[in-house]
N, C-alpha and C. Protein backbone atom coordinates (compact mmCIF):
# COMPACT_ATOMS: atom_id res chain seq x y z
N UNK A 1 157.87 -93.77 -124.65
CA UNK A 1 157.52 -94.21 -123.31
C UNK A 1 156.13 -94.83 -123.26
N UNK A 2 155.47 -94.61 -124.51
CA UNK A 2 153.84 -95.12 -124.48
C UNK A 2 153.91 -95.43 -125.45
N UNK A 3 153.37 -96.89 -125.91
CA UNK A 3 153.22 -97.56 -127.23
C UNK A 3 151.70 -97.97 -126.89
N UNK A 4 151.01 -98.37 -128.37
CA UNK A 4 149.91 -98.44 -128.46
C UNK A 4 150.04 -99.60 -130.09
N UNK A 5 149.70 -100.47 -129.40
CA UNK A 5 149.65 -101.77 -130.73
C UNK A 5 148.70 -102.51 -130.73
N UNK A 6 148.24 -102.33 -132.07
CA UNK A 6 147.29 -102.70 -132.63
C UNK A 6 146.77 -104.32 -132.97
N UNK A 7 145.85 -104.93 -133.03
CA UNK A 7 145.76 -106.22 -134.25
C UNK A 7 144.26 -106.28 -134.36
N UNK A 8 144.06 -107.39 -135.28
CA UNK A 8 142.41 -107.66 -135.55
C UNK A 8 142.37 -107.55 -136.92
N UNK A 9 142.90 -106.39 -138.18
CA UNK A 9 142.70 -106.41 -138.99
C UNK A 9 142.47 -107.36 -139.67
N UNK A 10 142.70 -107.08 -141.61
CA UNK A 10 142.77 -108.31 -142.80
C UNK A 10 141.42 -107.72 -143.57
N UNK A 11 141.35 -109.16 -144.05
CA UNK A 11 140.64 -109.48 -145.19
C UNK A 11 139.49 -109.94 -144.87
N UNK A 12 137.88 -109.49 -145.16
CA UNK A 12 136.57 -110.20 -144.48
C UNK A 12 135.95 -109.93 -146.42
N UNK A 13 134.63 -110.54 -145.95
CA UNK A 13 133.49 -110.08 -147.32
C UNK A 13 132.70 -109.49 -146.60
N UNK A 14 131.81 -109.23 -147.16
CA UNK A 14 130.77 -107.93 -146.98
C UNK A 14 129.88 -108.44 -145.70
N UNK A 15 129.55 -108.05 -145.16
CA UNK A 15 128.93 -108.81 -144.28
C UNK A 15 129.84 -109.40 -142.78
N UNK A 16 130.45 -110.01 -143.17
CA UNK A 16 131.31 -110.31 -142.06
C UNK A 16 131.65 -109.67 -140.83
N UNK A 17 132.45 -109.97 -140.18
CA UNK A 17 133.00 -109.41 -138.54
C UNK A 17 134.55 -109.37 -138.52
N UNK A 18 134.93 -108.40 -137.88
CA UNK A 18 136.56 -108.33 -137.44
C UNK A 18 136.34 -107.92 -135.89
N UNK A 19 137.16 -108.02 -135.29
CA UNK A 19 137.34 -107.15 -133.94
C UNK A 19 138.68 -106.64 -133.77
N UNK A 20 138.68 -105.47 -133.84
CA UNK A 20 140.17 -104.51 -133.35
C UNK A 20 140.58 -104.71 -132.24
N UNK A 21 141.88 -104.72 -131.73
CA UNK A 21 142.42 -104.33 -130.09
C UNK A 21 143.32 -103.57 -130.20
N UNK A 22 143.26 -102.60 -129.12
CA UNK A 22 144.37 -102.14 -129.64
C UNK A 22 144.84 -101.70 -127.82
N UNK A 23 146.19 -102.30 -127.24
CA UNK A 23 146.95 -102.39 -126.42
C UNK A 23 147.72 -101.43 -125.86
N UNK A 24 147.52 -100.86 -124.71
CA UNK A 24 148.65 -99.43 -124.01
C UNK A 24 149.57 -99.80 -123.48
N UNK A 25 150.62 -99.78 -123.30
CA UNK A 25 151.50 -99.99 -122.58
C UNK A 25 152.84 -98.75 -122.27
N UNK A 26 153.46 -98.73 -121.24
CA UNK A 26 154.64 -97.99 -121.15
C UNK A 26 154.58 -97.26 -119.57
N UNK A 27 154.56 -95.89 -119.65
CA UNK A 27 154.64 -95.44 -118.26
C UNK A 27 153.29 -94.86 -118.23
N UNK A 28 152.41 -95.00 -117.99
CA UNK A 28 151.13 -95.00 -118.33
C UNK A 28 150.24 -94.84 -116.41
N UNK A 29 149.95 -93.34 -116.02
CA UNK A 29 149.30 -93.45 -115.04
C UNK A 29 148.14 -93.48 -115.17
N UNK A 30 147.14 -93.12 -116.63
CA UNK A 30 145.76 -93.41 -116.39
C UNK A 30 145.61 -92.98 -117.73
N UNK A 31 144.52 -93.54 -118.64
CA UNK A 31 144.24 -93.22 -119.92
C UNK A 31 142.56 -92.61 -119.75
N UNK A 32 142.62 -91.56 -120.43
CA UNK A 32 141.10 -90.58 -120.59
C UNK A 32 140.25 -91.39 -121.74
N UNK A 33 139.98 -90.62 -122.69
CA UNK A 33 139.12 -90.88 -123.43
C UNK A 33 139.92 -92.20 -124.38
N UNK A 34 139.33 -93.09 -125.40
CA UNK A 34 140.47 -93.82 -126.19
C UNK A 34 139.39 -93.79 -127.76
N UNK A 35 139.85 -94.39 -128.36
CA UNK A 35 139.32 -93.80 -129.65
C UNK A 35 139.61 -94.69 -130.66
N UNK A 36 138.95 -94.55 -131.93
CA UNK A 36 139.37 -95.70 -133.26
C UNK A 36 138.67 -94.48 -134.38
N UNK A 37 140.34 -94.49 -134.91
CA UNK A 37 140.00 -93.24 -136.18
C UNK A 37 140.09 -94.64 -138.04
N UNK A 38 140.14 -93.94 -138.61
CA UNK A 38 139.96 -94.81 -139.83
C UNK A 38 140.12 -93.64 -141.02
N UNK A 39 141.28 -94.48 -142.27
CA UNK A 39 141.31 -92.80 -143.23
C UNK A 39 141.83 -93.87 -144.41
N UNK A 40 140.25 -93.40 -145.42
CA UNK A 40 140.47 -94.53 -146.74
C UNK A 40 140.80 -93.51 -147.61
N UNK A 41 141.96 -94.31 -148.61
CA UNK A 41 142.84 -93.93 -149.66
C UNK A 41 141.65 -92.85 -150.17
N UNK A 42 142.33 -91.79 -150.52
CA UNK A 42 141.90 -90.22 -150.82
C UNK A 42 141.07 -89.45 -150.16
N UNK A 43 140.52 -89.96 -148.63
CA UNK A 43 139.97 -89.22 -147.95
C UNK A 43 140.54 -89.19 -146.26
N UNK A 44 139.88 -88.10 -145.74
CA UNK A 44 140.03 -87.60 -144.71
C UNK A 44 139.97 -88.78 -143.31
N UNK A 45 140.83 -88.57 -142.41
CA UNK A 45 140.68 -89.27 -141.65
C UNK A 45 139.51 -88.94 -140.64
N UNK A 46 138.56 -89.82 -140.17
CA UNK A 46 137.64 -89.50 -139.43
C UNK A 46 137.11 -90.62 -138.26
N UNK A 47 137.10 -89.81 -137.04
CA UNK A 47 136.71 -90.55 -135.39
C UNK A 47 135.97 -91.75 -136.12
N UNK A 48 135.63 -93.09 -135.85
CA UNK A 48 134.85 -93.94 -136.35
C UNK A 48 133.85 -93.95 -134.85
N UNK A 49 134.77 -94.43 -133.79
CA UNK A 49 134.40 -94.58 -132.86
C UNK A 49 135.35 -94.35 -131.14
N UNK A 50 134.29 -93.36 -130.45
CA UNK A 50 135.23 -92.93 -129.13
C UNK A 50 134.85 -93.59 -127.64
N UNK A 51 135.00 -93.49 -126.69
CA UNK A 51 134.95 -94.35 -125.56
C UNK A 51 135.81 -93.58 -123.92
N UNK A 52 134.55 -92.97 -123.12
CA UNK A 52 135.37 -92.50 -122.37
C UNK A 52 135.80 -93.41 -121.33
N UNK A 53 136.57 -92.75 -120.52
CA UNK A 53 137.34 -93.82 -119.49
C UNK A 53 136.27 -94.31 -118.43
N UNK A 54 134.90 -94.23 -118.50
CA UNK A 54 133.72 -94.35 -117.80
C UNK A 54 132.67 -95.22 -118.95
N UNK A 55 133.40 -95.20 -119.91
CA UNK A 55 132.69 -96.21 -120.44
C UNK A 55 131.58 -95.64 -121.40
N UNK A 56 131.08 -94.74 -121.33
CA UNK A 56 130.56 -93.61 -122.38
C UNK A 56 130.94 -93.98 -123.97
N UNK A 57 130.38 -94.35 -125.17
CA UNK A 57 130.30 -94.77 -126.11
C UNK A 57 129.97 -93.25 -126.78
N UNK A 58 130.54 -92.99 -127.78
CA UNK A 58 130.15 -92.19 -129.88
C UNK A 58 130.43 -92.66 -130.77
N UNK A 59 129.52 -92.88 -131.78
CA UNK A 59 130.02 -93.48 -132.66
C UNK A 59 129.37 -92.15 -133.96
N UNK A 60 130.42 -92.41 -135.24
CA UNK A 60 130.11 -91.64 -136.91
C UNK A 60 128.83 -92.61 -137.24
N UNK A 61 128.36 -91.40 -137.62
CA UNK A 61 126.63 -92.26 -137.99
C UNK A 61 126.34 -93.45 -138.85
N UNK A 62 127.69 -93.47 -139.73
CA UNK A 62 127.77 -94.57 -140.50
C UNK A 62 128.04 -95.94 -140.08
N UNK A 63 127.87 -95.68 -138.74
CA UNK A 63 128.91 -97.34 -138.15
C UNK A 63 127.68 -97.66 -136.51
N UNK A 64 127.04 -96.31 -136.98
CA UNK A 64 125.76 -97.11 -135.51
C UNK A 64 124.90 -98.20 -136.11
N UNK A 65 125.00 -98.94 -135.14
CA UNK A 65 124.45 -100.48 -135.02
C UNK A 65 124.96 -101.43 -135.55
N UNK A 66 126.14 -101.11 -135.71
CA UNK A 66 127.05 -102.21 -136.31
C UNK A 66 128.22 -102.51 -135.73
N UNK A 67 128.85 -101.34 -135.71
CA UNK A 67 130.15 -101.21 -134.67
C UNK A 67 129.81 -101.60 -132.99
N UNK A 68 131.12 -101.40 -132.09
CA UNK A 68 130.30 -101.27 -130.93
C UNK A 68 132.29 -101.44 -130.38
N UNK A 69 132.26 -99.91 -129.74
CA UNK A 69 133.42 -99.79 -128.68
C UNK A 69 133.62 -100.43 -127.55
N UNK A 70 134.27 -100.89 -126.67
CA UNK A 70 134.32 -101.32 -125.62
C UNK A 70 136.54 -101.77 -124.75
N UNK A 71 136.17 -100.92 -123.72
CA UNK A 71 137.47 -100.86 -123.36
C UNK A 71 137.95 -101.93 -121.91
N UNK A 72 138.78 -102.25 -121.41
CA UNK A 72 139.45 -102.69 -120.21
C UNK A 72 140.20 -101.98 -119.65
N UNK A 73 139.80 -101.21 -118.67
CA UNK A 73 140.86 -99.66 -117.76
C UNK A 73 141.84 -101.12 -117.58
N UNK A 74 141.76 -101.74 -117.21
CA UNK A 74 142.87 -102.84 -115.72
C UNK A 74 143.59 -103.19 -116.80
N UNK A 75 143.52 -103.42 -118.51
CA UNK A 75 144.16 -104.07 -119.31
C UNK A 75 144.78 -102.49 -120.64
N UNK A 76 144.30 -101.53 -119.99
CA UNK A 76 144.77 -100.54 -120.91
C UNK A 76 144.35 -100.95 -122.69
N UNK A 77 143.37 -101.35 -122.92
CA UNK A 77 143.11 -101.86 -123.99
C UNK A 77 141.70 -101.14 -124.54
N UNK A 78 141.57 -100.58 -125.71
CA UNK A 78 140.21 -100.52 -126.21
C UNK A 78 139.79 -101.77 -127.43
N UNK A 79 138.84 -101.91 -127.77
CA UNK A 79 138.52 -103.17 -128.60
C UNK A 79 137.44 -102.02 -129.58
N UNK A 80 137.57 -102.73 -130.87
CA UNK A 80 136.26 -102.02 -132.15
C UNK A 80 135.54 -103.79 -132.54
N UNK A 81 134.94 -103.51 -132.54
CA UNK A 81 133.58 -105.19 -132.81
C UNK A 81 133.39 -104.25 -133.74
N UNK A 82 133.18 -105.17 -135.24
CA UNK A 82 132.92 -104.51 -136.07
C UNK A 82 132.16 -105.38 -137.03
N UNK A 83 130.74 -105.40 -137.18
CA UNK A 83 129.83 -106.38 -137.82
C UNK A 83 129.22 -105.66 -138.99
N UNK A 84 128.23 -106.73 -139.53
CA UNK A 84 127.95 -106.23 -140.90
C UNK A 84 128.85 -105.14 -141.70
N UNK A 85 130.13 -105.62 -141.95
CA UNK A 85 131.05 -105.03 -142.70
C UNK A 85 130.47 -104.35 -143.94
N UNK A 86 130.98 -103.80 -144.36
CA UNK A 86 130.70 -103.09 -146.20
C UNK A 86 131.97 -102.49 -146.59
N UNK A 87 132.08 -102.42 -148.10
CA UNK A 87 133.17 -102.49 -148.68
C UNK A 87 133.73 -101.46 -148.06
N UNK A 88 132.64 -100.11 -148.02
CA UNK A 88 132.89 -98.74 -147.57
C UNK A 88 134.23 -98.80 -146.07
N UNK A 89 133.74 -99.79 -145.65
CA UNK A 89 134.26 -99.87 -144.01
C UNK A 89 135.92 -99.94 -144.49
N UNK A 90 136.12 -100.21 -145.37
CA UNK A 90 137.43 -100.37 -145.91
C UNK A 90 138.68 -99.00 -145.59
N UNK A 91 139.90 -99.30 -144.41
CA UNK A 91 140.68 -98.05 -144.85
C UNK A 91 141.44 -98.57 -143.30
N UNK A 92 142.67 -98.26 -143.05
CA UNK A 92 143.40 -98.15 -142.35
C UNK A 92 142.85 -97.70 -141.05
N UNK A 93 142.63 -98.57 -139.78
CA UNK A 93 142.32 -97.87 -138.34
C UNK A 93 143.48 -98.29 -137.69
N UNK A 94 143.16 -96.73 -137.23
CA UNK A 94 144.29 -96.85 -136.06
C UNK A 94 143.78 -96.48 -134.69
N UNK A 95 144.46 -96.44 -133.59
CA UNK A 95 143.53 -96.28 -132.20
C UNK A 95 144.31 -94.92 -131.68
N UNK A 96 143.71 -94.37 -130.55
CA UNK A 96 144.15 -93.10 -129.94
C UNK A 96 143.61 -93.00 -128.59
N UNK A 97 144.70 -92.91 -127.81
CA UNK A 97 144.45 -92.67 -126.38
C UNK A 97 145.03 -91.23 -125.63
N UNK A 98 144.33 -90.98 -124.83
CA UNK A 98 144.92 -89.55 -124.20
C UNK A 98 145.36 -90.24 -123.14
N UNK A 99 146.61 -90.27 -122.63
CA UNK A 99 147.42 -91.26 -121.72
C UNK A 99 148.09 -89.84 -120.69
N UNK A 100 148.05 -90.51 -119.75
CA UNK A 100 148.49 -89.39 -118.42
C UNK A 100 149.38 -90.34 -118.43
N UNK A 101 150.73 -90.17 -117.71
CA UNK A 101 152.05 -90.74 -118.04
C UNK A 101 152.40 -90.72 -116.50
N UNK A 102 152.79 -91.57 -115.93
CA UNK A 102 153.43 -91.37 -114.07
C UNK A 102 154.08 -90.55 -114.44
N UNK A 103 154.22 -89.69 -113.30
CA UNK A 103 155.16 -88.31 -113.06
C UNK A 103 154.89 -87.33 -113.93
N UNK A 104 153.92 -87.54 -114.75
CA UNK A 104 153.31 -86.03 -115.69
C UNK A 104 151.52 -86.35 -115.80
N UNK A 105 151.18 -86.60 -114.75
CA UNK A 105 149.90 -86.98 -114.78
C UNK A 105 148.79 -85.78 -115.35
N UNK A 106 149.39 -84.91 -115.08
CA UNK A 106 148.51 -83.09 -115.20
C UNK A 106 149.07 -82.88 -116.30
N UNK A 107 149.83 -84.12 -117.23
CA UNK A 107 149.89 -84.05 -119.31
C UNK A 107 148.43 -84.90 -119.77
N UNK A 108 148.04 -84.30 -120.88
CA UNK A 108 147.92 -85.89 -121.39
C UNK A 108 148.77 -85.81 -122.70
N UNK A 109 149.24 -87.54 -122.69
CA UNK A 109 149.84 -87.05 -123.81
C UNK A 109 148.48 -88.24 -125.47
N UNK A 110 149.01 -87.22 -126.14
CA UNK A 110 148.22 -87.87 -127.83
C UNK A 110 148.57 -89.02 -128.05
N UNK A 111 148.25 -90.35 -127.43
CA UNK A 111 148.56 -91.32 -128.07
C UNK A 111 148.42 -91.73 -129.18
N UNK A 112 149.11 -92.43 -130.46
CA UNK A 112 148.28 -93.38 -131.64
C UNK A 112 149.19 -94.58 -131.64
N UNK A 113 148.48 -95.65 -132.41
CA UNK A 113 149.13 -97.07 -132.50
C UNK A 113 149.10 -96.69 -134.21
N UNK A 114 150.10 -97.59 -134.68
CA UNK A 114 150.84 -97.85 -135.52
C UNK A 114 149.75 -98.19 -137.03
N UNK A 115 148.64 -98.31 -136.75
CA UNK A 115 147.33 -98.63 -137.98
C UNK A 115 147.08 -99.88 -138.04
N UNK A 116 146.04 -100.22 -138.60
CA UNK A 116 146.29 -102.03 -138.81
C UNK A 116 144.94 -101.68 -140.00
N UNK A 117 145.33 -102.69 -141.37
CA UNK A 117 144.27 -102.56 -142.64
C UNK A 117 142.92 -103.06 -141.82
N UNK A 118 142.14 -102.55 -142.89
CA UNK A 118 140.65 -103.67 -142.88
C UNK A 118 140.36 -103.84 -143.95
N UNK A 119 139.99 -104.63 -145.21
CA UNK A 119 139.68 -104.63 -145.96
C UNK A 119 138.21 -105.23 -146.12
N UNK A 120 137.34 -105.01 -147.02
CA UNK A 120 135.94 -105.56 -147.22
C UNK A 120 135.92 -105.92 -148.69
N UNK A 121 135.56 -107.22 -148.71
CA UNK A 121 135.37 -107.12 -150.47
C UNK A 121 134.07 -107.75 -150.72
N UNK A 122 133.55 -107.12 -151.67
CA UNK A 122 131.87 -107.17 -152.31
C UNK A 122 132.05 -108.34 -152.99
């Protein structure tokens, strides 16, 4: 009933820029917090960057001043700007929304979208 799809990924060099989006749609009465997790081959998946529905920004210490969250309530959309890349930045993001659903508004439910690569090459 709630999909969440992704794009922006690929292929950059070190240094470079991508920008994530990642899209809500379905029965969707209001989305809380939204989020961009990231989990590179043999490690743990971890928050990169979160965003409350007020617009409130966190980011993993590794990605301040480079990254930068930013959402559209009216478009159900969060976005990741993602500059001065490094190889490190490299690993599968995916997005996450806590979505209140019409007629179960007092749920939230766990949203995730489907992943989209990033790759960085040195």
């Amino acid at each position: 009933q709630v999909q969440l799809v992704e794009s922006g990924g690929g292929l950059v060099q070190a240094g470079g820029s991508l920008r994530l989006s990642c899209a809500a749609s379905g029965s969707i009465f209001s989305i809380d917090a939204m989020g961009w997790y990231r989990q590179a081959p043999g490690k743990a998946r971890e928050l990169v960057a979160g965003i409350s529905r007020g617009g409130s920004p966190n980011y993993v210490e590794s990605v301040k001043g480079r990254f930068t969250i930013s959402r559209d309530n009216a478009k159900n959309t969060v976005y990741l700007q993602m500059n001065s890349l490094k190889p490190e930045d490299t690993a599968v993001y995916s997005c996450n929304a806590q979505v209140r659903r019409i007629g179960l508004w007092d749920r939230i439910l766990d949203a995730w979208g489907q992943g989209t690569l990033v790759t960085v090459s040195s």
